[in-house]
PDB file of N, CA and C in Angstrom:
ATOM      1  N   UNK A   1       0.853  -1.175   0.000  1.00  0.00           N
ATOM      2  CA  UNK A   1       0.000   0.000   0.000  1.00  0.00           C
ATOM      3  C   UNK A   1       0.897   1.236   0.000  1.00  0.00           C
ATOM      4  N   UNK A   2       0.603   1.940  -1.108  1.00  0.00           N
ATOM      5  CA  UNK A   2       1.853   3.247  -1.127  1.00  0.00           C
ATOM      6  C   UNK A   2       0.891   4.480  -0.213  1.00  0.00           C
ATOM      7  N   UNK A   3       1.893   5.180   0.465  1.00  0.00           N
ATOM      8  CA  UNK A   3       1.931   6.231   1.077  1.00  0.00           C
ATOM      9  C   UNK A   3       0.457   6.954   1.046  1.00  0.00           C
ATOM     10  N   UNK A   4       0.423   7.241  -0.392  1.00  0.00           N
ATOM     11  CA  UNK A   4      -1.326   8.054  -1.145  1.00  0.00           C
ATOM     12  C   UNK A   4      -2.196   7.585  -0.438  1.00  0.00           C
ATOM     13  N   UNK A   5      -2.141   6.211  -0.482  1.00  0.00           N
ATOM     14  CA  UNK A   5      -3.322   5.985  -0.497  1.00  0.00           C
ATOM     15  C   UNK A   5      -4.196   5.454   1.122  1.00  0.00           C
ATOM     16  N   UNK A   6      -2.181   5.691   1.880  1.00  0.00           N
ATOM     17  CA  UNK A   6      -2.492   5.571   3.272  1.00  0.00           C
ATOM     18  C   UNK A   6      -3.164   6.981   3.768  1.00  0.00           C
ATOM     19  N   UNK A   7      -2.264   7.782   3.203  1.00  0.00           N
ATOM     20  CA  UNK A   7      -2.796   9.641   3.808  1.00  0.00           C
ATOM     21  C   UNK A   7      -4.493   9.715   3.481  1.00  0.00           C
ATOM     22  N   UNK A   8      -4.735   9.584   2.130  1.00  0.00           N
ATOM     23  CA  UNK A   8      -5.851  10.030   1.593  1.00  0.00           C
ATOM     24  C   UNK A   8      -7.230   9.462   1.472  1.00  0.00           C
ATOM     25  N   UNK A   9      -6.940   8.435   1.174  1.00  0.00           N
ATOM     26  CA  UNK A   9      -7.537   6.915   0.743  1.00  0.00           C
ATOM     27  C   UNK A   9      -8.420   6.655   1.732  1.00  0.00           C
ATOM     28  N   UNK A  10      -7.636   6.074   3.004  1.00  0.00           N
ATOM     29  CA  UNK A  10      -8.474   5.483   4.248  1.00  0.00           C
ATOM     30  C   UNK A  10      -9.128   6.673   4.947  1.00  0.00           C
ATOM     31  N   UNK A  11      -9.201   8.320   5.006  1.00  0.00           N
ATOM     32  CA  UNK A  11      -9.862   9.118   5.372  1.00  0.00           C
ATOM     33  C   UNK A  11     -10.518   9.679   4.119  1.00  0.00           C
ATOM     34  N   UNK A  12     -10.322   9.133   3.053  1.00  0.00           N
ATOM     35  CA  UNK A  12     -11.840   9.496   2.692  1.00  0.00           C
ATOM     36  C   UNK A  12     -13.425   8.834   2.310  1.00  0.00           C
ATOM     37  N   UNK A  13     -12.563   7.683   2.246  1.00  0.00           N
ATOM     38  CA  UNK A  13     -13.553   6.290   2.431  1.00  0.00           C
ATOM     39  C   UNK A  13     -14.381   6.365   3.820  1.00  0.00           C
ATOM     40  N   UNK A  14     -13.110   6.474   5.106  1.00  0.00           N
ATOM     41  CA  UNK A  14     -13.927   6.863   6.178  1.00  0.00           C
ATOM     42  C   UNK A  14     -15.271   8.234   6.240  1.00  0.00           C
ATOM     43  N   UNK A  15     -14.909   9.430   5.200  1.00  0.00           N
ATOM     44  CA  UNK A  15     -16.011  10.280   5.685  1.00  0.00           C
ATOM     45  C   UNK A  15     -16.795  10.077   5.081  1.00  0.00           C
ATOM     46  N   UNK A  16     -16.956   9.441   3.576  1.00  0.00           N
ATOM     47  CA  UNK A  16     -17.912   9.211   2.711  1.00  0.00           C
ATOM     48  C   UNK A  16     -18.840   7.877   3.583  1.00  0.00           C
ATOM     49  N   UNK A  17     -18.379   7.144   3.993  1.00  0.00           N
ATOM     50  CA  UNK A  17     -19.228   5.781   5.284  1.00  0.00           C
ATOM     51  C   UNK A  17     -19.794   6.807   5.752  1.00  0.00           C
ATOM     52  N   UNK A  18     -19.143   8.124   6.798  1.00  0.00           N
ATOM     53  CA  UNK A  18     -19.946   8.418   7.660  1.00  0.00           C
ATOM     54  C   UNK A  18     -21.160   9.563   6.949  1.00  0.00           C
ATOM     55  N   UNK A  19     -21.081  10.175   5.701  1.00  0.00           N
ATOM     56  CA  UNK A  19     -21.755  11.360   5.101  1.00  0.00           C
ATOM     57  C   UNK A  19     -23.197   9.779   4.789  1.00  0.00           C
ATOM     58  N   UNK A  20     -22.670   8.683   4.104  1.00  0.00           N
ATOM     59  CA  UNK A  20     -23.613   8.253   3.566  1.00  0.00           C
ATOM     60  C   UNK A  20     -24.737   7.427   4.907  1.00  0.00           C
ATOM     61  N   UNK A  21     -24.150   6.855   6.075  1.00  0.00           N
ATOM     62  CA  UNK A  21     -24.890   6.634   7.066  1.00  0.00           C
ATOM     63  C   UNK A  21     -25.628   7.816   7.565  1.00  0.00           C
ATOM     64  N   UNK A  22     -25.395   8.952   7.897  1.00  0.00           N
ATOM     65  CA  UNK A  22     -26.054   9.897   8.577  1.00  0.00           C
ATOM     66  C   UNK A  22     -27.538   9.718   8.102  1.00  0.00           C
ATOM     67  N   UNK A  23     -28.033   9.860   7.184  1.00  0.00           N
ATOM     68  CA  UNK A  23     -29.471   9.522   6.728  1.00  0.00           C
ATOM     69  C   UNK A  23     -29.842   8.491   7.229  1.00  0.00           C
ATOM     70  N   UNK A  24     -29.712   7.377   7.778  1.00  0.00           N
ATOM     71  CA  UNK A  24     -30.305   6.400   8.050  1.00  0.00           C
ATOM     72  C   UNK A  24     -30.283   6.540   9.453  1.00  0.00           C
ATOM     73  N   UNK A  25     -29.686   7.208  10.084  1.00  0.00           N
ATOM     74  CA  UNK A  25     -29.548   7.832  11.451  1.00  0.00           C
ATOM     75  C   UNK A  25     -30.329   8.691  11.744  1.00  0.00           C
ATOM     76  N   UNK A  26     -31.154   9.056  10.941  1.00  0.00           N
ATOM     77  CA  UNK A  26     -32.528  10.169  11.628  1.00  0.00           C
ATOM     78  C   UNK A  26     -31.680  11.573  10.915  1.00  0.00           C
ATOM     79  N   UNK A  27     -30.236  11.889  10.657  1.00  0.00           N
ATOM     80  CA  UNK A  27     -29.759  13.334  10.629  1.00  0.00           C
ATOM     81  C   UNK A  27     -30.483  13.367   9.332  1.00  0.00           C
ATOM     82  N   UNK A  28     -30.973  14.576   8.497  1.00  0.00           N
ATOM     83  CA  UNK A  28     -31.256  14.655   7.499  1.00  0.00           C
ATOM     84  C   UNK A  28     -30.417  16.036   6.847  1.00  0.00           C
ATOM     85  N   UNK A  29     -29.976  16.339   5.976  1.00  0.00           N
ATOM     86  CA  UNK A  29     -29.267  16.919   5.098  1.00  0.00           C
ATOM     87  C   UNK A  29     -29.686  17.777   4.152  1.00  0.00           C
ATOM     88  N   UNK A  30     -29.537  19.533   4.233  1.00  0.00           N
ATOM     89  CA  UNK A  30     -30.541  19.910   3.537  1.00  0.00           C
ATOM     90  C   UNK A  30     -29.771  21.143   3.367  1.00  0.00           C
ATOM     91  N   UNK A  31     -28.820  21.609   3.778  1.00  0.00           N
ATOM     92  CA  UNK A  31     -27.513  22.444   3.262  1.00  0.00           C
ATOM     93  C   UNK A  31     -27.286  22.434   1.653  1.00  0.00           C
ATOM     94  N   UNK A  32     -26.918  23.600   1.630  1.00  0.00           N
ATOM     95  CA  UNK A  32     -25.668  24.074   0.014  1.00  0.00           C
ATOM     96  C   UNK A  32     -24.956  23.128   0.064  1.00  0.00           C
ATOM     97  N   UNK A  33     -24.393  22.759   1.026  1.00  0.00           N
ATOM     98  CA  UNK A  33     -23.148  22.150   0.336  1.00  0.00           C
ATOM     99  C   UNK A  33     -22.780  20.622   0.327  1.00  0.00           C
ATOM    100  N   UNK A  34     -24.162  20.054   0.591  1.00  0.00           N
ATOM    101  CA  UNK A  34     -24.806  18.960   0.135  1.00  0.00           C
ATOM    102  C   UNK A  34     -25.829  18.930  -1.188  1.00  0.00           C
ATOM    103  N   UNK A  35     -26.150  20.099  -1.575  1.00  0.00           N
ATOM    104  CA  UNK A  35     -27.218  20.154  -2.673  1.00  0.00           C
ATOM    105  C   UNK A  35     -25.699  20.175  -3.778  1.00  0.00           C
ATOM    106  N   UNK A  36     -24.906  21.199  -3.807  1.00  0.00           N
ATOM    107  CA  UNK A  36     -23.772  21.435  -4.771  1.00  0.00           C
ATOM    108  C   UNK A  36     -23.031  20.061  -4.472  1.00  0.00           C
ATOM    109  N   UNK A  37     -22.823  18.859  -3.620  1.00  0.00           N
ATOM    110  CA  UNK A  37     -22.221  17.653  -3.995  1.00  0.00           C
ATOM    111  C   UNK A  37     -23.016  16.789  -4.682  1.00  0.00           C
ATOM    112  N   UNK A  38     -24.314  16.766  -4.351  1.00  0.00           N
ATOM    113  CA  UNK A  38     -25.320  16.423  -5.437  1.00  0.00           C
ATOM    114  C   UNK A  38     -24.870  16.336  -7.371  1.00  0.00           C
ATOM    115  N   UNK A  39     -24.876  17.851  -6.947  1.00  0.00           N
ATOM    116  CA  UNK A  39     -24.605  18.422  -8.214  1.00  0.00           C
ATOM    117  C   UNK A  39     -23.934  18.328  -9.660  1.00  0.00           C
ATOM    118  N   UNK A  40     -22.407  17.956  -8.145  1.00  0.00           N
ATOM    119  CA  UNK A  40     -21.047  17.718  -8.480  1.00  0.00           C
ATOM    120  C   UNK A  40     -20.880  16.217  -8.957  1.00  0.00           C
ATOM    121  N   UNK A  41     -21.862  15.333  -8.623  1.00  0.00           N
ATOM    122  CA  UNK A  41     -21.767  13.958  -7.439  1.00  0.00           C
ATOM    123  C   UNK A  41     -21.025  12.885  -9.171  1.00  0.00           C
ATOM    124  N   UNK A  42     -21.849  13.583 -10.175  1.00  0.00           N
ATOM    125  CA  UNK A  42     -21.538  12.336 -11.519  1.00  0.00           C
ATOM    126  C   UNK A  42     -19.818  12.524 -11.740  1.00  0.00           C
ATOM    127  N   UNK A  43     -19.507  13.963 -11.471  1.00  0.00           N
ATOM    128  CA  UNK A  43     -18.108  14.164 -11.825  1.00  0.00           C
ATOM    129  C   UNK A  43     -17.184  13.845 -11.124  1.00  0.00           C
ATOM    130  N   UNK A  44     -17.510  13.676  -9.826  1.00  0.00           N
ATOM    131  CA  UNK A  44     -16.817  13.158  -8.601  1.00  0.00           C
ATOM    132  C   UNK A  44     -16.493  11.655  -8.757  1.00  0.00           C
ATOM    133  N   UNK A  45     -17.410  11.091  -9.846  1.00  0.00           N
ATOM    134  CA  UNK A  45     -18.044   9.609 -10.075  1.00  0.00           C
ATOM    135  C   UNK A  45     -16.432   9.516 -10.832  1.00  0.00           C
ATOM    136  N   UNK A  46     -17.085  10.477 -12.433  1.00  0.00           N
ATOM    137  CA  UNK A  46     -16.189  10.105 -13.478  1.00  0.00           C
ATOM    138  C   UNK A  46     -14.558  10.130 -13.064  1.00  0.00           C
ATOM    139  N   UNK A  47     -14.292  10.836 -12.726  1.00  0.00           N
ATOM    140  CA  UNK A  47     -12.846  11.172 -12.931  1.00  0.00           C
ATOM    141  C   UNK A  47     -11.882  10.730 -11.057  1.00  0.00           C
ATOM    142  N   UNK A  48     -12.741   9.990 -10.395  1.00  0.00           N
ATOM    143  CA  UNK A  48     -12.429   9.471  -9.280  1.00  0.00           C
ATOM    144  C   UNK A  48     -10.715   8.622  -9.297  1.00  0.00           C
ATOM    145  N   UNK A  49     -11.072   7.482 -10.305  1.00  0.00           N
ATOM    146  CA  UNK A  49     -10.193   6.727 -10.529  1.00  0.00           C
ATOM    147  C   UNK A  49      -8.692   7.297 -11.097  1.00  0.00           C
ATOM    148  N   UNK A  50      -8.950   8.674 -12.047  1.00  0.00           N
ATOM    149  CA  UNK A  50      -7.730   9.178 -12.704  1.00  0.00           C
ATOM    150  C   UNK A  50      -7.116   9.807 -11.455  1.00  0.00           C
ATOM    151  N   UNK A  51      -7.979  10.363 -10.376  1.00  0.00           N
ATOM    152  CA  UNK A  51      -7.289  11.524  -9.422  1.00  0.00           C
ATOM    153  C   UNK A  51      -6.914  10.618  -8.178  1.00  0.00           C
ATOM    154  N   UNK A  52      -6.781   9.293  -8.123  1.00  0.00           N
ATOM    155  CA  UNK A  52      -6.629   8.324  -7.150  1.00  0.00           C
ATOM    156  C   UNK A  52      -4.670   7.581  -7.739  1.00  0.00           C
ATOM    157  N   UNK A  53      -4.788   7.838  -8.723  1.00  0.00           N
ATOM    158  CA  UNK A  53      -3.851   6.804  -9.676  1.00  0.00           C
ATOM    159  C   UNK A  53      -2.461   8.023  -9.580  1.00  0.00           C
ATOM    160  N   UNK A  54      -3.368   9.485  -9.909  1.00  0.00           N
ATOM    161  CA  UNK A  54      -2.281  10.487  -9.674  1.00  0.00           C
ATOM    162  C   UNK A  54      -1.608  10.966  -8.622  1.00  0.00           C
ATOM    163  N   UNK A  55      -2.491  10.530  -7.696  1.00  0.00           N
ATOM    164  CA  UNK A  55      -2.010  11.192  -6.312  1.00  0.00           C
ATOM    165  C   UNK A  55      -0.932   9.823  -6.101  1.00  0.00           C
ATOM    166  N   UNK A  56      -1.895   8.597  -6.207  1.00  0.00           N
ATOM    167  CA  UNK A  56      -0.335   7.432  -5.787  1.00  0.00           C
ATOM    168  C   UNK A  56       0.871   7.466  -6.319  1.00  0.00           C
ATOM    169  N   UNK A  57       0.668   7.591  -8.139  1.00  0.00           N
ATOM    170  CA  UNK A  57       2.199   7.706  -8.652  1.00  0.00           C
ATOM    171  C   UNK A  57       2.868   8.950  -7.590  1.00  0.00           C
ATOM    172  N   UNK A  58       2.353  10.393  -7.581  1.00  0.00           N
ATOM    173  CA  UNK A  58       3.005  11.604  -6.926  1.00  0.00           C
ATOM    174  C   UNK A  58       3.880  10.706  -5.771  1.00  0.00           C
ATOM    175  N   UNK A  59       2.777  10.341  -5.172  1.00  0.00           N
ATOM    176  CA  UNK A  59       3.499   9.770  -3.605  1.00  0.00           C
ATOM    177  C   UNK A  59       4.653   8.485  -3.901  1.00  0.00           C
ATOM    178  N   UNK A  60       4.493   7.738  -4.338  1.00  0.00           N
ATOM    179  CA  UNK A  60       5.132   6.640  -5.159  1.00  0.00           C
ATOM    180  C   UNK A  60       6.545   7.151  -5.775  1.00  0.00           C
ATOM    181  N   UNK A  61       6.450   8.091  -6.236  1.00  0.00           N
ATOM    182  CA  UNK A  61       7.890   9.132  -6.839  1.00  0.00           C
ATOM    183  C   UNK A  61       8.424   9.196  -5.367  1.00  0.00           C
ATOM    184  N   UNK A  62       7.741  10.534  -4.848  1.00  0.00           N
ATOM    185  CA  UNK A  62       8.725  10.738  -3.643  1.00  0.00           C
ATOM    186  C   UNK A  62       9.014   9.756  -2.807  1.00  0.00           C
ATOM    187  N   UNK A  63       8.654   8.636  -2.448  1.00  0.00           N
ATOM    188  CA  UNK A  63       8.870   7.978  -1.651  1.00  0.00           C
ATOM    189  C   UNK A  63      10.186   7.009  -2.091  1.00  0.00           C
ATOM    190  N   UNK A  64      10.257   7.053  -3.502  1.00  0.00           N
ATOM    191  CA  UNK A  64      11.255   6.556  -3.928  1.00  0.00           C
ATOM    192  C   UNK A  64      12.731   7.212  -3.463  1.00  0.00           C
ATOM    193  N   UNK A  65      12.204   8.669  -3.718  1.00  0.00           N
ATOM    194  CA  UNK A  65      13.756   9.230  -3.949  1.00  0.00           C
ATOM    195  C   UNK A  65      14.027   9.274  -2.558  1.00  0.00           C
TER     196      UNK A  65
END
């Protein structure tokens, strides 16, 4: 497991568990800045995998040198 994906990876998996449980918990969600991730939510979809691959090579470099 390179570096990336220790920093980034396992805390954001963790907040997305906790953003997506809160609804089933009674909290309900009704903020801007839940309507604008909505929004955002297909592009966040698409391009997930390219901005996951970039951040590891980044970290993957430095960790080399």
């Amino acid at each position: 497991m390179s570096p990336g994906t220790t920093l980034f990876g396992w805390p954001a998996a963790a907040a997305t568990c906790a953003v997506t449980l809160l609804p089933f918990l009674g909290r309900k969600w009704t903020g801007r800045g839940y309507k604008y991730l909505g929004n955002i939510s297909h592009g966040l979809y698409a391009y997930h995998v390219f901005w996951i691959m970039t951040v590891d090579q980044l970290f993957s470099i430095q960790h080399r040198l």
